[in-house]
C-alpha atoms as a PDB file:
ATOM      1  CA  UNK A   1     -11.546 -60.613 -24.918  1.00  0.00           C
ATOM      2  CA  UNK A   2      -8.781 -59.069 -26.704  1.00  0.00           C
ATOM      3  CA  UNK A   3      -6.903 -56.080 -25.181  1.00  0.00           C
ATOM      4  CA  UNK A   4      -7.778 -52.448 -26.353  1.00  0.00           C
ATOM      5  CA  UNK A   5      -5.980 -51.554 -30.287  1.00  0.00           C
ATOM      6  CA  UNK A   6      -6.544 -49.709 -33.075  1.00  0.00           C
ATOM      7  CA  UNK A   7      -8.708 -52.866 -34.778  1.00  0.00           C
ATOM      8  CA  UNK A   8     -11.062 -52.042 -31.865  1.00  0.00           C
ATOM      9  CA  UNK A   9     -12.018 -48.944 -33.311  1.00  0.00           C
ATOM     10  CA  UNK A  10     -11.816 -49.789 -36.944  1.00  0.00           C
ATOM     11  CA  UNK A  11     -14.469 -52.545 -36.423  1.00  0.00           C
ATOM     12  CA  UNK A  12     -16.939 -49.273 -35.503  1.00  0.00           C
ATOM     13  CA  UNK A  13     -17.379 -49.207 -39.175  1.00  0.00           C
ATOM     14  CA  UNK A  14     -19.599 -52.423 -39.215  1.00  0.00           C
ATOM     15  CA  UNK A  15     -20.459 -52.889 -36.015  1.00  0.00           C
ATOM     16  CA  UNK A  16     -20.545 -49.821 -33.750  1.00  0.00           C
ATOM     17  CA  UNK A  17     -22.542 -50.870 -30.737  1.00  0.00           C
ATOM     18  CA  UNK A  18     -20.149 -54.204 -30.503  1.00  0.00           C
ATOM     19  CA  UNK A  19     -16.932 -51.801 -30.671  1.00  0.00           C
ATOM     20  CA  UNK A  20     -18.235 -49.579 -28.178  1.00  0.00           C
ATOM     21  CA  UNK A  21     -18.690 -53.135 -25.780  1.00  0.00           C
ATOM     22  CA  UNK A  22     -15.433 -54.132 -26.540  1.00  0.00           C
ATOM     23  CA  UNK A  23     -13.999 -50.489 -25.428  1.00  0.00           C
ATOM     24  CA  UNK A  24     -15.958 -50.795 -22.193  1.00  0.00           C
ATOM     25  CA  UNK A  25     -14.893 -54.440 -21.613  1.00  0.00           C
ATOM     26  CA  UNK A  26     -11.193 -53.783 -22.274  1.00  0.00           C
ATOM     27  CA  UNK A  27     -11.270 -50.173 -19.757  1.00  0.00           C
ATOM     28  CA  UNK A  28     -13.212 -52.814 -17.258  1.00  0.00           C
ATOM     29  CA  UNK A  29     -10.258 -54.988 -17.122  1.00  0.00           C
ATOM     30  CA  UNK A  30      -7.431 -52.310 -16.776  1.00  0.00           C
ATOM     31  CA  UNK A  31      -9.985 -50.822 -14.252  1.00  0.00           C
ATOM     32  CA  UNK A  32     -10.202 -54.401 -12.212  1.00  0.00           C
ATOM     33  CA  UNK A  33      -6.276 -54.313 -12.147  1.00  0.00           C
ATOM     34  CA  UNK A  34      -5.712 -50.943 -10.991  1.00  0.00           C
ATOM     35  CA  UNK A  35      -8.038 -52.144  -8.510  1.00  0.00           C
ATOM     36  CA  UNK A  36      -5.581 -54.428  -7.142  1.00  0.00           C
ATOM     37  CA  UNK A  37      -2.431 -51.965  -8.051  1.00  0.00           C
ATOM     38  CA  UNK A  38      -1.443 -54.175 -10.558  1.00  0.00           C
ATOM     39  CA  UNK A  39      -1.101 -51.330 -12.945  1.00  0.00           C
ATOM     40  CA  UNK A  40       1.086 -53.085 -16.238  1.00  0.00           C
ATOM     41  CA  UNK A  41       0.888 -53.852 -18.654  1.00  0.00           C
ATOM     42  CA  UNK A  42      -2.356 -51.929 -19.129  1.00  0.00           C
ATOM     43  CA  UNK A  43      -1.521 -48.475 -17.881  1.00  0.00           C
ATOM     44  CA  UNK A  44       1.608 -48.218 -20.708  1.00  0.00           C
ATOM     45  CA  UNK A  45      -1.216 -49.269 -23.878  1.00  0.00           C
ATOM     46  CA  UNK A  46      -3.664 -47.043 -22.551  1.00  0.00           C
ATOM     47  CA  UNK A  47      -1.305 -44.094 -22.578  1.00  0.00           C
ATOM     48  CA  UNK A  48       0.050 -45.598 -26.071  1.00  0.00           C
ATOM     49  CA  UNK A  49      -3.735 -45.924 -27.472  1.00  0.00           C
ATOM     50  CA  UNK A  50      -4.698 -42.990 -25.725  1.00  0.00           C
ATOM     51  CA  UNK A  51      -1.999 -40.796 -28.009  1.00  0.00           C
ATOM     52  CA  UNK A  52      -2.500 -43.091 -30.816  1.00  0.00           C
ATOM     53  CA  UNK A  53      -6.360 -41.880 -31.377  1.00  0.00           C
ATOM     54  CA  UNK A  54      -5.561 -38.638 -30.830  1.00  0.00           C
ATOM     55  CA  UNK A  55      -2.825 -38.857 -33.672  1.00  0.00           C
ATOM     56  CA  UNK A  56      -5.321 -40.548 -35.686  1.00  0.00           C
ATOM     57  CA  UNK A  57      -8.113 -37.972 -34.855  1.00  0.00           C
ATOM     58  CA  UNK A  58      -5.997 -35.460 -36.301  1.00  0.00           C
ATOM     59  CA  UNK A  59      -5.067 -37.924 -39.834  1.00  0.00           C
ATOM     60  CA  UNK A  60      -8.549 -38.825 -40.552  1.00  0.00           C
ATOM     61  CA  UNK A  61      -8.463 -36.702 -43.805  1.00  0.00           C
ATOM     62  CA  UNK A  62      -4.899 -38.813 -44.324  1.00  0.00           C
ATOM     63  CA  UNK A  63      -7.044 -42.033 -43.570  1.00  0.00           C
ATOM     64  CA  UNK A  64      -9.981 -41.119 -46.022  1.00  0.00           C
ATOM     65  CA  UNK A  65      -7.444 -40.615 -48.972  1.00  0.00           C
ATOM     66  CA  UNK A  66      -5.328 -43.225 -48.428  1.00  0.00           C
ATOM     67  CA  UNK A  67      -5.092 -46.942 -49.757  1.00  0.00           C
ATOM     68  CA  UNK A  68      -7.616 -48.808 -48.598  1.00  0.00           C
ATOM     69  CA  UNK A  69      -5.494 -51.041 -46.068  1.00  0.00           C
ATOM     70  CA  UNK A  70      -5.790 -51.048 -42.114  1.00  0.00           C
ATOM     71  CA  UNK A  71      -3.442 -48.864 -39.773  1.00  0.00           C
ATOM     72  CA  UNK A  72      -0.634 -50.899 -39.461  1.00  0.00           C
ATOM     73  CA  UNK A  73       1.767 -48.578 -36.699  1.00  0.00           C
ATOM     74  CA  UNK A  74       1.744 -45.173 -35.533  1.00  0.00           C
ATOM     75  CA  UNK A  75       5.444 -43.702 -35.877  1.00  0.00           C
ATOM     76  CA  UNK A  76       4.635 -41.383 -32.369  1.00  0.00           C
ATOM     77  CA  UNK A  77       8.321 -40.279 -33.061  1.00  0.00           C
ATOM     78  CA  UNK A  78       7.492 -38.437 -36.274  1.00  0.00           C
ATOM     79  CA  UNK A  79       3.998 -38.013 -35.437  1.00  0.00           C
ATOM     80  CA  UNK A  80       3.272 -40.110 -38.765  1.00  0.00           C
ATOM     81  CA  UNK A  81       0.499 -42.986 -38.837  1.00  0.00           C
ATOM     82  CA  UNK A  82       1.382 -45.876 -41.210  1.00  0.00           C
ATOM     83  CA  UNK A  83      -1.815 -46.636 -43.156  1.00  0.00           C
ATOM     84  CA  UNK A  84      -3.526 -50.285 -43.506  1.00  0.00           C
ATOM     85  CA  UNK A  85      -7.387 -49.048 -43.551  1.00  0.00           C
ATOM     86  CA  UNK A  86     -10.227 -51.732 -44.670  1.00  0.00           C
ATOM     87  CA  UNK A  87     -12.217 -49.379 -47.560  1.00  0.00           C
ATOM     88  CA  UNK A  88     -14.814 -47.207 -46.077  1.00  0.00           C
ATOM     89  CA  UNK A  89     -17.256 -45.442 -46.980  1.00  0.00           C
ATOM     90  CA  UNK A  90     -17.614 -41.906 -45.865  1.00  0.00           C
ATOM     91  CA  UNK A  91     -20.576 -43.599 -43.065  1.00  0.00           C
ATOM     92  CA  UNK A  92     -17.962 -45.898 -42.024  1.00  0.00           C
ATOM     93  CA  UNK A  93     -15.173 -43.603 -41.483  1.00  0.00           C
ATOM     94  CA  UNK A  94     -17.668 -41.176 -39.429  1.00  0.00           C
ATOM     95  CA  UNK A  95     -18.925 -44.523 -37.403  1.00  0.00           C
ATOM     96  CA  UNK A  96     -14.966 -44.846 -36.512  1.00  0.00           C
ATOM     97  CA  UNK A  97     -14.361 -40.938 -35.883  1.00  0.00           C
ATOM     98  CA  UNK A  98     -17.479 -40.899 -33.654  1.00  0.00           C
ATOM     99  CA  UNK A  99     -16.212 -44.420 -31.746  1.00  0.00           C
ATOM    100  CA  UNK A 100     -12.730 -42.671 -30.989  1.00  0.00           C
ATOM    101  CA  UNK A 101     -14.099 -39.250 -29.531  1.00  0.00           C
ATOM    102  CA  UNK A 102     -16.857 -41.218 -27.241  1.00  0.00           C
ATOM    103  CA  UNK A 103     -14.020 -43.190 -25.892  1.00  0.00           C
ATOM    104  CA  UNK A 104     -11.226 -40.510 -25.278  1.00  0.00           C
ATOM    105  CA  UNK A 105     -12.988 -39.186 -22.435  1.00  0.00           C
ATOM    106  CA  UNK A 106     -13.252 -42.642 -20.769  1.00  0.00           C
ATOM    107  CA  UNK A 107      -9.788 -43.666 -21.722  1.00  0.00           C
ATOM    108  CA  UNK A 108      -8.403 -40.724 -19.990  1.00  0.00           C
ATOM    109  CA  UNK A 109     -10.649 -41.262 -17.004  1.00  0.00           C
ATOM    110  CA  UNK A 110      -8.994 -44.982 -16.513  1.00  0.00           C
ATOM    111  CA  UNK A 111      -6.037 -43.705 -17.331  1.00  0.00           C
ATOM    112  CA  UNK A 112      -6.176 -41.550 -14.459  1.00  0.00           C
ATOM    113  CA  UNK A 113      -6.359 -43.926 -11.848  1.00  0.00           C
ATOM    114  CA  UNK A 114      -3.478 -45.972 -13.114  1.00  0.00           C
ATOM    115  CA  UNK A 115      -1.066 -42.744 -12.964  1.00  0.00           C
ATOM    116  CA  UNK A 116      -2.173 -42.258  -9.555  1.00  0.00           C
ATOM    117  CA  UNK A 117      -1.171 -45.234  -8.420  1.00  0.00           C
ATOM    118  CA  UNK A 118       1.983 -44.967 -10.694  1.00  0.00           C
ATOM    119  CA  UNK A 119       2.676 -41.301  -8.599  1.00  0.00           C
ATOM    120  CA  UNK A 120       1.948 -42.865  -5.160  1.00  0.00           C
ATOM    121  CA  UNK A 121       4.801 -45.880  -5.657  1.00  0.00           C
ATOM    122  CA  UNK A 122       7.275 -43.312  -7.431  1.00  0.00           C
ATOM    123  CA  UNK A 123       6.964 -41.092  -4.127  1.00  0.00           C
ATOM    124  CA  UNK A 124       7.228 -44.235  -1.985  1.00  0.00           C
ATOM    125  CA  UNK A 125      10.426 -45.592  -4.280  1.00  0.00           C
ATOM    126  CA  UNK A 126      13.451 -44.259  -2.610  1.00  0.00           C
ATOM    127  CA  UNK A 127      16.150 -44.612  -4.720  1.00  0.00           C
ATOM    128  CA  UNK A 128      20.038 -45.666  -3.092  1.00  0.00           C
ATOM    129  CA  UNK A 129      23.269 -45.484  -3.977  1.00  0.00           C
ATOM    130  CA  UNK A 130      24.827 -48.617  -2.204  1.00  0.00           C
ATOM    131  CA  UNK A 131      28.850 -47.456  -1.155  1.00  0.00           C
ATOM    132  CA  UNK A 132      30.729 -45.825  -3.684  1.00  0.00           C
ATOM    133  CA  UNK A 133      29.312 -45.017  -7.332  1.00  0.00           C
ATOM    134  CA  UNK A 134      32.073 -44.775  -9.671  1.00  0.00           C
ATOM    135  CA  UNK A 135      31.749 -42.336 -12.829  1.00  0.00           C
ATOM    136  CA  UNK A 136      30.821 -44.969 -14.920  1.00  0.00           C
ATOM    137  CA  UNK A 137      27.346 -45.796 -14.384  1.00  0.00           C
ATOM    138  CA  UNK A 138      26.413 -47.317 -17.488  1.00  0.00           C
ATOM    139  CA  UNK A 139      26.509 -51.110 -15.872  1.00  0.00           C
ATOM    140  CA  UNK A 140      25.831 -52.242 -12.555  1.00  0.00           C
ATOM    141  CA  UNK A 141      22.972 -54.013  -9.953  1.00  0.00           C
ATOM    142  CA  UNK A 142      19.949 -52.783  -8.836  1.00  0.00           C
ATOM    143  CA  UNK A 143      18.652 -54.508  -5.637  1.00  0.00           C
ATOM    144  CA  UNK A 144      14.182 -54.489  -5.500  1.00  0.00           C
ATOM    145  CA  UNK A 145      12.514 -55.333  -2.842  1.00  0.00           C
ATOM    146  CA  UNK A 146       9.462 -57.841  -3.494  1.00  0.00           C
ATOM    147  CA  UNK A 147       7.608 -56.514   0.468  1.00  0.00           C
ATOM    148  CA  UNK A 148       4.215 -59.204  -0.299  1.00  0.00           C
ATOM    149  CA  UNK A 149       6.764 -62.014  -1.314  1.00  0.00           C
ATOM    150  CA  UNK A 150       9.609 -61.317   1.707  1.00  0.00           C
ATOM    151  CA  UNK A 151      12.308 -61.243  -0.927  1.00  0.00           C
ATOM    152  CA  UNK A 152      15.289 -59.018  -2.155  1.00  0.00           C
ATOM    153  CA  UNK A 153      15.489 -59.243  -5.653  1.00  0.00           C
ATOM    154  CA  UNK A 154      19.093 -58.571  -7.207  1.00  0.00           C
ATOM    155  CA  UNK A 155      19.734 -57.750 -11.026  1.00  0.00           C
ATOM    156  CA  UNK A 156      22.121 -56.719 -13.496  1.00  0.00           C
ATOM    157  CA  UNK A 157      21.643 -53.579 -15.361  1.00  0.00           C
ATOM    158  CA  UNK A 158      22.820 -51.704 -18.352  1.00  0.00           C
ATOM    159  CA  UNK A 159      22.607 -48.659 -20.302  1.00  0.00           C
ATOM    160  CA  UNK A 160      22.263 -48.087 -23.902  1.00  0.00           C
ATOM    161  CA  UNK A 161      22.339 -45.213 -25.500  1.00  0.00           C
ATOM    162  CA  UNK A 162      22.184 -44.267 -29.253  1.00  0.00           C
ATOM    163  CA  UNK A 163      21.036 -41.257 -31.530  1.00  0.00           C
ATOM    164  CA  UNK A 164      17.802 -41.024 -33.105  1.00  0.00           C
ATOM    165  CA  UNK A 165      17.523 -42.298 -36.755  1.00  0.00           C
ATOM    166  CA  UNK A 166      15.999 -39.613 -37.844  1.00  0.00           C
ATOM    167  CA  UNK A 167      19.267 -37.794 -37.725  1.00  0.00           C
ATOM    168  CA  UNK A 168      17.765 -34.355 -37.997  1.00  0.00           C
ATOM    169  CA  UNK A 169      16.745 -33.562 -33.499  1.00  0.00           C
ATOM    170  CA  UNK A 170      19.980 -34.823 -32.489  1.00  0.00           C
ATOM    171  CA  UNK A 171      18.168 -36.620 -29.956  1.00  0.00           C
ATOM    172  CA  UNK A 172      19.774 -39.509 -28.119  1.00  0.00           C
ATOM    173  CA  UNK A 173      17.651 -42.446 -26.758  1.00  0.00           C
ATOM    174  CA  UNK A 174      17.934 -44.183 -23.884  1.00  0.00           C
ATOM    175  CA  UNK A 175      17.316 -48.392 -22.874  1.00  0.00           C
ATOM    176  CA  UNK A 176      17.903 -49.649 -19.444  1.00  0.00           C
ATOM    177  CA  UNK A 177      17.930 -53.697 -20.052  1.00  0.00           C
ATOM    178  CA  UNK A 178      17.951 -55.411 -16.828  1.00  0.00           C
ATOM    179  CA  UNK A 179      19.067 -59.175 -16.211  1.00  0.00           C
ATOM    180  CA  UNK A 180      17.900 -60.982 -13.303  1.00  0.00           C
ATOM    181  CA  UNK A 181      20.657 -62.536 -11.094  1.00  0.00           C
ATOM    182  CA  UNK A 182      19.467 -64.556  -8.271  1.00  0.00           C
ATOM    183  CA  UNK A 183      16.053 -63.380  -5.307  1.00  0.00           C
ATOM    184  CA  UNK A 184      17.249 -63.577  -1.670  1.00  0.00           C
ATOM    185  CA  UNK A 185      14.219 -64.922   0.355  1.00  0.00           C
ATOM    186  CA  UNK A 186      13.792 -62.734   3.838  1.00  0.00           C
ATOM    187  CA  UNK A 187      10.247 -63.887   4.668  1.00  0.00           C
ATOM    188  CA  UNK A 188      10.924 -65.178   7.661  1.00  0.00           C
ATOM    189  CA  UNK A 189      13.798 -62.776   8.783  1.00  0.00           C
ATOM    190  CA  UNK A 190      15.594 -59.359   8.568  1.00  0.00           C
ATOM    191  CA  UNK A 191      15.621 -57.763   4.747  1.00  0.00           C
ATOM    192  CA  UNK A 192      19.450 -58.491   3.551  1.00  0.00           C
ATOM    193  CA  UNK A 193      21.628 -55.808   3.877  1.00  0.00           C
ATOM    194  CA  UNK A 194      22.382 -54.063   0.467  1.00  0.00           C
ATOM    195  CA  UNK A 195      26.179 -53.409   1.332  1.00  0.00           C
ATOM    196  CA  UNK A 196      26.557 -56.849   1.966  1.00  0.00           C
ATOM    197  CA  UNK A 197      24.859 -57.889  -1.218  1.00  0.00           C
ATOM    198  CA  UNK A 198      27.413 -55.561  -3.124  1.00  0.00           C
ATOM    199  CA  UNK A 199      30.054 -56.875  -1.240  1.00  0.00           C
ATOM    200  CA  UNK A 200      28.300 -60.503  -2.561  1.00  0.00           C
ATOM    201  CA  UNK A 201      28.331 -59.745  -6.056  1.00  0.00           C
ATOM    202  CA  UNK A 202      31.678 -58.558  -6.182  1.00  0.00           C
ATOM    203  CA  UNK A 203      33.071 -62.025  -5.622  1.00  0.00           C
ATOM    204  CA  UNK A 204      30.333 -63.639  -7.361  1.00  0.00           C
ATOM    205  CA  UNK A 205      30.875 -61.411 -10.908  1.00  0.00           C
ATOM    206  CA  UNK A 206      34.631 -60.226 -10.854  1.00  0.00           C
ATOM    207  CA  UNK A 207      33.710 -58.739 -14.498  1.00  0.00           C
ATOM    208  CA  UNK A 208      32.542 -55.686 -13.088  1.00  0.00           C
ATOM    209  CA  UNK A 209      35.391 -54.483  -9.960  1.00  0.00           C
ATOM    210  CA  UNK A 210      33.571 -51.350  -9.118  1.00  0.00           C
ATOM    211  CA  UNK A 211      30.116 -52.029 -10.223  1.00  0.00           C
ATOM    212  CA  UNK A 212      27.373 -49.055  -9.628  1.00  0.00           C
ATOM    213  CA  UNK A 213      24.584 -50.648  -7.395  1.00  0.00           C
ATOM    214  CA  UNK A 214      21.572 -48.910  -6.415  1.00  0.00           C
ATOM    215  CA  UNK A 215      18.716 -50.059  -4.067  1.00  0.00           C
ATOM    216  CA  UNK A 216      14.924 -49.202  -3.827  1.00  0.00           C
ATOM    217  CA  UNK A 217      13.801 -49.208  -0.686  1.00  0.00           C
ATOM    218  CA  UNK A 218      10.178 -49.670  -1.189  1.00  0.00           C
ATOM    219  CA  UNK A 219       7.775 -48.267   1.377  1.00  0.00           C
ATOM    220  CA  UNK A 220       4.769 -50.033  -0.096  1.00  0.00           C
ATOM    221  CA  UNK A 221       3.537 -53.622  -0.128  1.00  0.00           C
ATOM    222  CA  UNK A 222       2.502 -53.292  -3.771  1.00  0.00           C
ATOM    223  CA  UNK A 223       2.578 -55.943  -6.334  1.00  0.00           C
ATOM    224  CA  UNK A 224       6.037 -56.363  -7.572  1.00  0.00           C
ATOM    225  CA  UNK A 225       6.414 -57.587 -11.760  1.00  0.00           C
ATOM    226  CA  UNK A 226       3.055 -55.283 -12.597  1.00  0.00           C
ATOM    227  CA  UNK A 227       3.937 -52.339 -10.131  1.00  0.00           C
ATOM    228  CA  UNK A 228       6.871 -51.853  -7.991  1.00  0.00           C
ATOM    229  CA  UNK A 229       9.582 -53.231 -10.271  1.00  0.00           C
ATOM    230  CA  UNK A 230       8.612 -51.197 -13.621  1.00  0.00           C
ATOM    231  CA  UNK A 231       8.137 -48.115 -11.600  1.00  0.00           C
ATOM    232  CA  UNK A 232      11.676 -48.520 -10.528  1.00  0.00           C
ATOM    233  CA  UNK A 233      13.215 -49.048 -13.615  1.00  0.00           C
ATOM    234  CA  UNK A 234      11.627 -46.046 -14.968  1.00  0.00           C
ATOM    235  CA  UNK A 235      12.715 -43.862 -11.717  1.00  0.00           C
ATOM    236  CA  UNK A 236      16.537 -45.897 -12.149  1.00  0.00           C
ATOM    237  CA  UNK A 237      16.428 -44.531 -16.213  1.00  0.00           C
ATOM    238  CA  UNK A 238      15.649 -41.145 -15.343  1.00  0.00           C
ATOM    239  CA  UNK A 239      18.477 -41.181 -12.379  1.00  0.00           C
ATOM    240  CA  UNK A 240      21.117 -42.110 -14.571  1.00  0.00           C
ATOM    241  CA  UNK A 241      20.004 -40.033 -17.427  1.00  0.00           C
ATOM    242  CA  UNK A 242      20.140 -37.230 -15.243  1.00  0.00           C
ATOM    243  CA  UNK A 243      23.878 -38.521 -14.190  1.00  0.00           C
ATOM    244  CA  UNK A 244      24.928 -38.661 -17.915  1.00  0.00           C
ATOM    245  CA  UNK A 245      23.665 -35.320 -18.284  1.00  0.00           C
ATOM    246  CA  UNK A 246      25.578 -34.352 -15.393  1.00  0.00           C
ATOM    247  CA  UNK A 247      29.247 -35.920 -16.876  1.00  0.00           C
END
């Protein structure tokens, strides 16, 4: 079965008991993974859907005199939905309202239990500076531990940043792209030491002399690609935007 999207809903209009089963099954299967703590990739489309339908709650009078075409995106920047509806019928369109309010109270409930598990692993993150940071923090390594697999996982990271298109906020965005470098297997020892590691890099990539490293040191034997390693890329983003902020 298909994950949870806005064609979900839209299918209420000629089938609304087979929507509603496809809601169900798709909240079943984030449900199952949160389960397990394995909380992406389905906690970040809930939220997404989740605001979605509520956007599109609040267009429906948009939806009823636009085009007939299906939603095709929902701009949540400028809280605009881009319009590619099938033609309905007034009956139709109500089967779809009525499909997204009976499911907002369920989405939130599963989304619930996925951002509790998100909070518990942010607590238990404990972010590191490893020796000196220089003032340029925009590039450097960020050093995860994977606790189930016994390994150290080491990565290059770096900061873009770049204004909003709209022009008009002034805001300025923010993308942390990371680039794996090599794991360091510790299963059957002593977790590396991250000064070492730093000291490692530094004569294994010469490009960066004075490289900003951080390290997580992860107090919970979670799942690593769909739980601890997201969580600490969002925790790493919002430490270094804070650290711009600060310069």
């Amino acid at each position: 079965m298909a994950a949870l999207s806005l064609d979900t809903f839209s299918r209420a209009a000629y089938d609304y008991e087979q929507a509603q089963y496809r809601v169900l099954g798709g909240l079943k299967r984030a449900q199952d993974a949160f389960s397990e703590n394995r909380i992406y990739p389905h906690l970040g489309r809930l939220a997404e859907l989740h605001r979605t339908l509520r956007l599109v709650l609040k267009r429906s009078e948009d939806v009823r005199k636009g085009q007939p075409r299906e939603i095709k995106e929902v701009d949540l920047e400028n809280k605009q939905v881009v319009y590619e509806w099938p033609e309905l019928d007034e009956g139709q369109m109500a089967d779809v309202k009525a499909l997204i309010e009976w499911a907002l109270p369920h989405l939130r409930e599963t989304l619930e239990e996925g951002k509790t598990i998100f909070e518990f692993v942010d607590e238990n993150l404990r972010l590191e500076e490893v020796g000196l940071v220089p003032q340029y923090r925009r590039e450097g390594y960020l050093l995860v531990p994977d606790r189930e697999a016994g390994a150290l996982h080491v990565m290059q990271y770096t900061l873009s940043i770049f204004d909003g298109s709209t022009g008009e906020s002034g805001e300025r965005y923010r993308r942390l792209k990371t680039t794996p470098l090599k794991s360091i297997d510790y299963a059957s020892g002593q977790a590396p030491d991250p000064q070492k590691v730093k000291l490692d890099l530094l004569e294994e990539h010469r490009e960066l002399p004075n490289p900003a490293t951080y390290f997580f040191d992860a107090g919970v034997d979670f799942p690593f690609e769909p739980t601890v390693f997201p969580i600490a890329r969002r925790k790493l983003m919002r430490y270094l935007s804070g650290a711009e902020g600060e310069a």
